[in-house]
Protein backbone atom coordinates (compact mmCIF):
# COMPACT_ATOMS: atom_id res chain seq x y z
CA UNK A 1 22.99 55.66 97.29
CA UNK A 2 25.74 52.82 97.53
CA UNK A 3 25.40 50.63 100.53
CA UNK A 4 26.75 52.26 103.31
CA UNK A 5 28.87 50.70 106.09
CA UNK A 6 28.30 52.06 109.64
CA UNK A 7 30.63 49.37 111.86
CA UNK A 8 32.32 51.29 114.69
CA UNK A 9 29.14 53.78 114.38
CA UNK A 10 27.92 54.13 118.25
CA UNK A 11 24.47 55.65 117.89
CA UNK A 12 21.81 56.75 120.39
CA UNK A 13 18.05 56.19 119.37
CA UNK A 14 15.71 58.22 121.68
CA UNK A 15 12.10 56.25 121.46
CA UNK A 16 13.12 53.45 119.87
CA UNK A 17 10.89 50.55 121.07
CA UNK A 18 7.94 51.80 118.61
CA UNK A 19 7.32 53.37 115.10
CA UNK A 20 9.90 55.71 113.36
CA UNK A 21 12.57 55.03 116.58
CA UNK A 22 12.48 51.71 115.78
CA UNK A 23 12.17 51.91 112.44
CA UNK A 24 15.27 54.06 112.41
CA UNK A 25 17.03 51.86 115.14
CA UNK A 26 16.71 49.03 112.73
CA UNK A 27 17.90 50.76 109.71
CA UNK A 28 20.97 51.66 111.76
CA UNK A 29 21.49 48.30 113.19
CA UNK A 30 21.45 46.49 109.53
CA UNK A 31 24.03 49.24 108.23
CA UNK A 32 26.17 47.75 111.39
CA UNK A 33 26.10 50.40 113.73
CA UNK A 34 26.21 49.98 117.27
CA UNK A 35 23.17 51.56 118.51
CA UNK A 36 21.60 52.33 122.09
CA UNK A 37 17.59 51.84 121.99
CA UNK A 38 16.46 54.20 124.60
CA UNK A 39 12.80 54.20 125.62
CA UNK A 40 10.68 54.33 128.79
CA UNK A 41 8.60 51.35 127.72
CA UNK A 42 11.04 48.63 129.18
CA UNK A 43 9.36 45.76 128.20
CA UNK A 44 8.80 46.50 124.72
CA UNK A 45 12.26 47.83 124.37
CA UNK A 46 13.47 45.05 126.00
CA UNK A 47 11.34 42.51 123.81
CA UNK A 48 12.61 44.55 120.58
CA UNK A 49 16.56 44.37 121.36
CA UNK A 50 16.06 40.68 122.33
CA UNK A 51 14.44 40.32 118.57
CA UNK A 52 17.70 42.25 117.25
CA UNK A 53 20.34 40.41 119.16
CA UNK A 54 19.43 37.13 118.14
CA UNK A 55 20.19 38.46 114.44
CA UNK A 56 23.44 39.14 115.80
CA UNK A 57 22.88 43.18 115.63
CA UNK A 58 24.80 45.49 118.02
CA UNK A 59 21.51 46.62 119.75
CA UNK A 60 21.62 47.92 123.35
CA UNK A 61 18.93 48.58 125.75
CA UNK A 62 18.86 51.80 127.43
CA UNK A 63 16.28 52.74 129.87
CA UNK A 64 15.82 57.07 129.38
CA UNK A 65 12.71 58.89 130.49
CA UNK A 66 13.90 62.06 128.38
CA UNK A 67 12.03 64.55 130.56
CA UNK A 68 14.20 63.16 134.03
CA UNK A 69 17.31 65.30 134.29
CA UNK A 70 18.46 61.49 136.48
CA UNK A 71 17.78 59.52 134.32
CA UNK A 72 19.37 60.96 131.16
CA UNK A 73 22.44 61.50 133.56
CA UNK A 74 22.54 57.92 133.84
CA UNK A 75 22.48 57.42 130.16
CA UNK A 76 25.53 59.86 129.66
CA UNK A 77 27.08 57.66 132.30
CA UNK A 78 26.76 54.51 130.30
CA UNK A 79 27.55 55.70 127.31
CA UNK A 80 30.69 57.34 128.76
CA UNK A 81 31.93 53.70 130.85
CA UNK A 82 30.51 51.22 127.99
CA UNK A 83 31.88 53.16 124.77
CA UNK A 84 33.43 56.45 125.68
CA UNK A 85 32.13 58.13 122.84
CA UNK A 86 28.80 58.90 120.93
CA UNK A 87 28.78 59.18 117.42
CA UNK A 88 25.47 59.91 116.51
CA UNK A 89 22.19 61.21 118.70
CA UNK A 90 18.87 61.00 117.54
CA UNK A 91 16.33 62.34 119.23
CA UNK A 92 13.21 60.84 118.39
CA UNK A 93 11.07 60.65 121.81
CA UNK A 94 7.46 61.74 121.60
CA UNK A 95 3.84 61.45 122.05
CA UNK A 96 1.38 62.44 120.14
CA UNK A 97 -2.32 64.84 120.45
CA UNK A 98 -4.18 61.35 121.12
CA UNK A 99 -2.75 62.47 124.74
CA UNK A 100 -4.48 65.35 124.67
CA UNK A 101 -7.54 64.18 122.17
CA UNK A 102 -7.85 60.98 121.32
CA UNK A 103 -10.29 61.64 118.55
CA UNK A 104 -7.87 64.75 117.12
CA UNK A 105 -7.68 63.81 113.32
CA UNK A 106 -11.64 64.13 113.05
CA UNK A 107 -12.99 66.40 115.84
CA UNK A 108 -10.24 69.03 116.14
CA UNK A 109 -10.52 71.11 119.69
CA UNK A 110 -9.23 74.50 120.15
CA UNK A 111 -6.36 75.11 122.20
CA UNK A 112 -8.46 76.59 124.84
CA UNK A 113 -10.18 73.08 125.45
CA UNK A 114 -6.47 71.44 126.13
CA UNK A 115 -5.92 70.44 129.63
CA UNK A 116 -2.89 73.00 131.18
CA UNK A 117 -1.58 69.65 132.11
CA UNK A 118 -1.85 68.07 128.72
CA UNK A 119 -0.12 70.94 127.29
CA UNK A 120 2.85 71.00 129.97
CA UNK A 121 3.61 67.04 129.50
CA UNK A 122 3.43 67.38 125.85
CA UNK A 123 6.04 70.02 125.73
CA UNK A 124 8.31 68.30 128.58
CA UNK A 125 8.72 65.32 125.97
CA UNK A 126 8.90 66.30 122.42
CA UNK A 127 10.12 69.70 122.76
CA UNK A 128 12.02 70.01 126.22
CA UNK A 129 13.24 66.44 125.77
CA UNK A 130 15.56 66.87 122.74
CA UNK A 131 16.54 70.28 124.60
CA UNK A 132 17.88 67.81 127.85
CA UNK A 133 18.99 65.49 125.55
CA UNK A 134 21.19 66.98 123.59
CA UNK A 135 22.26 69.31 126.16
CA UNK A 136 23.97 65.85 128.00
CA UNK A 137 25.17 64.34 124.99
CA UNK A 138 26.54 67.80 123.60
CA UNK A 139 29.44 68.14 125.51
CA UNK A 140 30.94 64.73 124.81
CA UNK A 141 30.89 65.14 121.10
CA UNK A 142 32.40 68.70 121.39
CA UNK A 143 35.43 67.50 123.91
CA UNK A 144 36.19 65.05 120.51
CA UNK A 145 35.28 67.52 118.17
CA UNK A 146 33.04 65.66 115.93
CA UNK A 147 29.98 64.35 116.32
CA UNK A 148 25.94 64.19 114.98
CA UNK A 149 22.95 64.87 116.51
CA UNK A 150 19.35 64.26 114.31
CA UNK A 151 16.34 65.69 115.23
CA UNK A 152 13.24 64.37 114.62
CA UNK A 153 10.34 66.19 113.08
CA UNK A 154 6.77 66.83 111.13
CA UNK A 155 5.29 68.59 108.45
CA UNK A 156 5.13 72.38 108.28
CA UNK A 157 1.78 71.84 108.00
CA UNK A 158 0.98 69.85 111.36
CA UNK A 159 2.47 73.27 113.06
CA UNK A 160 -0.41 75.04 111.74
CA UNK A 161 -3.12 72.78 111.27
CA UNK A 162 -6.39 73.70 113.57
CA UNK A 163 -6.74 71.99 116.62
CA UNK A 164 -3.25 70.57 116.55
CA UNK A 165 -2.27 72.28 120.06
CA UNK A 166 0.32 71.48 121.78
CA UNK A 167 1.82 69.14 119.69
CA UNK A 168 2.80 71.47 116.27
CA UNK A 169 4.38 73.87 118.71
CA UNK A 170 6.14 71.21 120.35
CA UNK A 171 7.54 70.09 116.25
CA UNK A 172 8.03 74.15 115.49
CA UNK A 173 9.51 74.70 118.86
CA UNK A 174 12.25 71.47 117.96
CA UNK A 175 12.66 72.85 114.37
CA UNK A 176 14.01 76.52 115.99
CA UNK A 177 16.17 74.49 118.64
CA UNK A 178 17.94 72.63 115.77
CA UNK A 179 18.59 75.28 113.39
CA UNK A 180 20.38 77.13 116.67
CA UNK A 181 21.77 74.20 117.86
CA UNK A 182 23.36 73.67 114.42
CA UNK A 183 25.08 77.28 114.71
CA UNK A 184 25.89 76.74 118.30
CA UNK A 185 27.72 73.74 117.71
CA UNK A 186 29.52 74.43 114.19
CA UNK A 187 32.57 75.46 115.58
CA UNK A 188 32.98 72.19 117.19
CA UNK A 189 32.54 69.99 114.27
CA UNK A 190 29.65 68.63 115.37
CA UNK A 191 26.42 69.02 113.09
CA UNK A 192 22.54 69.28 113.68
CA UNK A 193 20.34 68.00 111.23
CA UNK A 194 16.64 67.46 111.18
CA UNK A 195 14.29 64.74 109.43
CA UNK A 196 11.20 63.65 109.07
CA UNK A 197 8.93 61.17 107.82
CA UNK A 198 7.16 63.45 105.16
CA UNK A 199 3.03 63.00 105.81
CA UNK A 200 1.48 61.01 108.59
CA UNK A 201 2.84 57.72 109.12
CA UNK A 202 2.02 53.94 110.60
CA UNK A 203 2.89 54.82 114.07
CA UNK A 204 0.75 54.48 117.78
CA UNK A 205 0.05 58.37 117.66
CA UNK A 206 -2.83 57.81 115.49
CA UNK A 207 -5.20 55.79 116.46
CA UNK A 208 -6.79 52.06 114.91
CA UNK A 209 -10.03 53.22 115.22
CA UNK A 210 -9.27 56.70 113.13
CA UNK A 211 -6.73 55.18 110.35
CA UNK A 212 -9.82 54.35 108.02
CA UNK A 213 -11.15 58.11 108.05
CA UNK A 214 -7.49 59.37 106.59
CA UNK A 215 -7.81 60.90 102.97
CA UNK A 216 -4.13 59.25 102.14
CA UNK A 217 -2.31 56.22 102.82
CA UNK A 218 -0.02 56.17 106.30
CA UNK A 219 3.84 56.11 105.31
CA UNK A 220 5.35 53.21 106.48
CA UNK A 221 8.26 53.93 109.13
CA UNK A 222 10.86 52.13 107.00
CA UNK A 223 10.61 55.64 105.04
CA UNK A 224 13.07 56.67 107.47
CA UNK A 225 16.07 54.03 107.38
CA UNK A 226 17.51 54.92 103.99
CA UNK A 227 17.90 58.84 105.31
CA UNK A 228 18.72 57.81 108.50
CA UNK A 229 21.87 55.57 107.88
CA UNK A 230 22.81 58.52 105.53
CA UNK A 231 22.99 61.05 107.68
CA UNK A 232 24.23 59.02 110.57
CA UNK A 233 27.33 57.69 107.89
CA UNK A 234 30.53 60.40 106.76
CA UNK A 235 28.67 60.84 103.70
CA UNK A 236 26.81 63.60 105.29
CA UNK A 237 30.29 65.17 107.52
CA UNK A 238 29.78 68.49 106.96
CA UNK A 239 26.24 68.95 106.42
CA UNK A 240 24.23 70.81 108.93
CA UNK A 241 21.39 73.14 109.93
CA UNK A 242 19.30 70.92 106.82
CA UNK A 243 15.92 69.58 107.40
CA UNK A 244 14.98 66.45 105.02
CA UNK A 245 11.83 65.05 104.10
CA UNK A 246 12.05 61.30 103.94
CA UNK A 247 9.88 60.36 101.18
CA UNK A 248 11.78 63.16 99.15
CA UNK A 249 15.33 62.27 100.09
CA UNK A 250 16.64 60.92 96.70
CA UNK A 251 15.57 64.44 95.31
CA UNK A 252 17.15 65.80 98.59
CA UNK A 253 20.75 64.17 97.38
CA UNK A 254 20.30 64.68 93.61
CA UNK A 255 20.53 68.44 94.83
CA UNK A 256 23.10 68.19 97.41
């Protein structure tokens, strides 16, 4: 893919002061996009657009706890004074089963040992989250009648994997609000895509301690700039309701 120019781009990165957020904040940024970090870990965030500003990138802090109907009201309200548009939305916020087993890629529990609690707060992020999310954001890309929103997923095989409750219903849950989101929002000109990394990547949700114990290298998160600045760039007007795998997005393209 030719180098692709993103200036005049304003983008929205959900959990983008870690891993594949950042990652794809990044990618963005170097492609010239203007791009909103949003995160609930302030310091980092604020430490990461710092790092990005002084290499004269358009990065922008945004505070956002995604599960706070406030506080992603007051993100719409930024984004409405300080740009009056959004391009792009990715919704990327998560957390991982550490929250709900820390040891979860080598003693797998059954969903009847997760915490009612653990399950609710898991859900309120990575599945509820890109619901309120996009639900705010929506309506400003359909007044303008254009607009993309990326969701962020995981392998079909973390949604059935044993002992991998709440979190691959929170990823299958996301996958079924795209693909209705996408239809929802196609006579608006606005698409819904999905992506993901493609196997289990370099990221905080798995812990140090566990890495050694994987059967297959981690993906780094930089597998998710190259698809990333694609979708987020006109080559990809048009194309909605697709979910693509990062590490297979050149085959992904050859075919589309």
């Amino acid at each position: 893919m030719s180098e692709v120019d993103l200036r005049g781009v304003h983008i929205a990165v959900t959990g983008a002061s870690s891993g594949l957020g950042l990652a794809m904040a990044e990618g963005l940024l170097r492609a010239g996009a203007t791009v909103a970090m949003a995160a609930r870990s302030w310091e980092r965030l604020e430490r990461e657009v710092v790092r990005l500003k002084s290499e004269r990138l358009d990065a922008h802090a945004m505070p956002l706890d995604v599960r706070s109907d406030s506080s992603i009201e007051d993100a719409v309200s930024w984004v409405r004074k300080e740009w009056g548009k959004l391009d792009v939305l990715v919704n990327n916020a998560g957390i991982g089963m550490r929250t709900v087993n820390p040891r979860f890629m080598v003693e797998a529990k059954p969903f009847y040992a997760v915490t009612p609690d653990g399950f609710r707060d898991l859900i309120a992020t990575n599945l509820t989250g890109y619901f309120l999310v996009a639900r705010a954001f929506a309506p400003m890309m359909v007044e303008r009648g254009k607009g993309k929103i990326i969701n962020i997923s995981m392998n079909h095989e973390t949604m059935r994997r044993k002992g991998f409750i709440p979190y691959g219903p929170s990823r299958a849950g996301a996958e079924s609000l795209s693909l209705i989101m996408a239809e929802d929002l196609r006579p608006f000109g606005v698409t819904v895509n999905m992506l993901l990394p493609g196997g289990a990547t370099e990221t905080g949700m798995i812990p140090e301690e566990l890495k050694s114990q994987l059967k297959s290298p981690l993906l780094s998160p930089q597998v998710m700039a190259e698809p990333i600045v694609f979708l987020a760039s006109a080559s990809s007007d048009g194309i909605t309701g697709e979910r693509i795998v990062a590490n297979e997005f050149h085959e992904w393209l050859e075919n589309h």
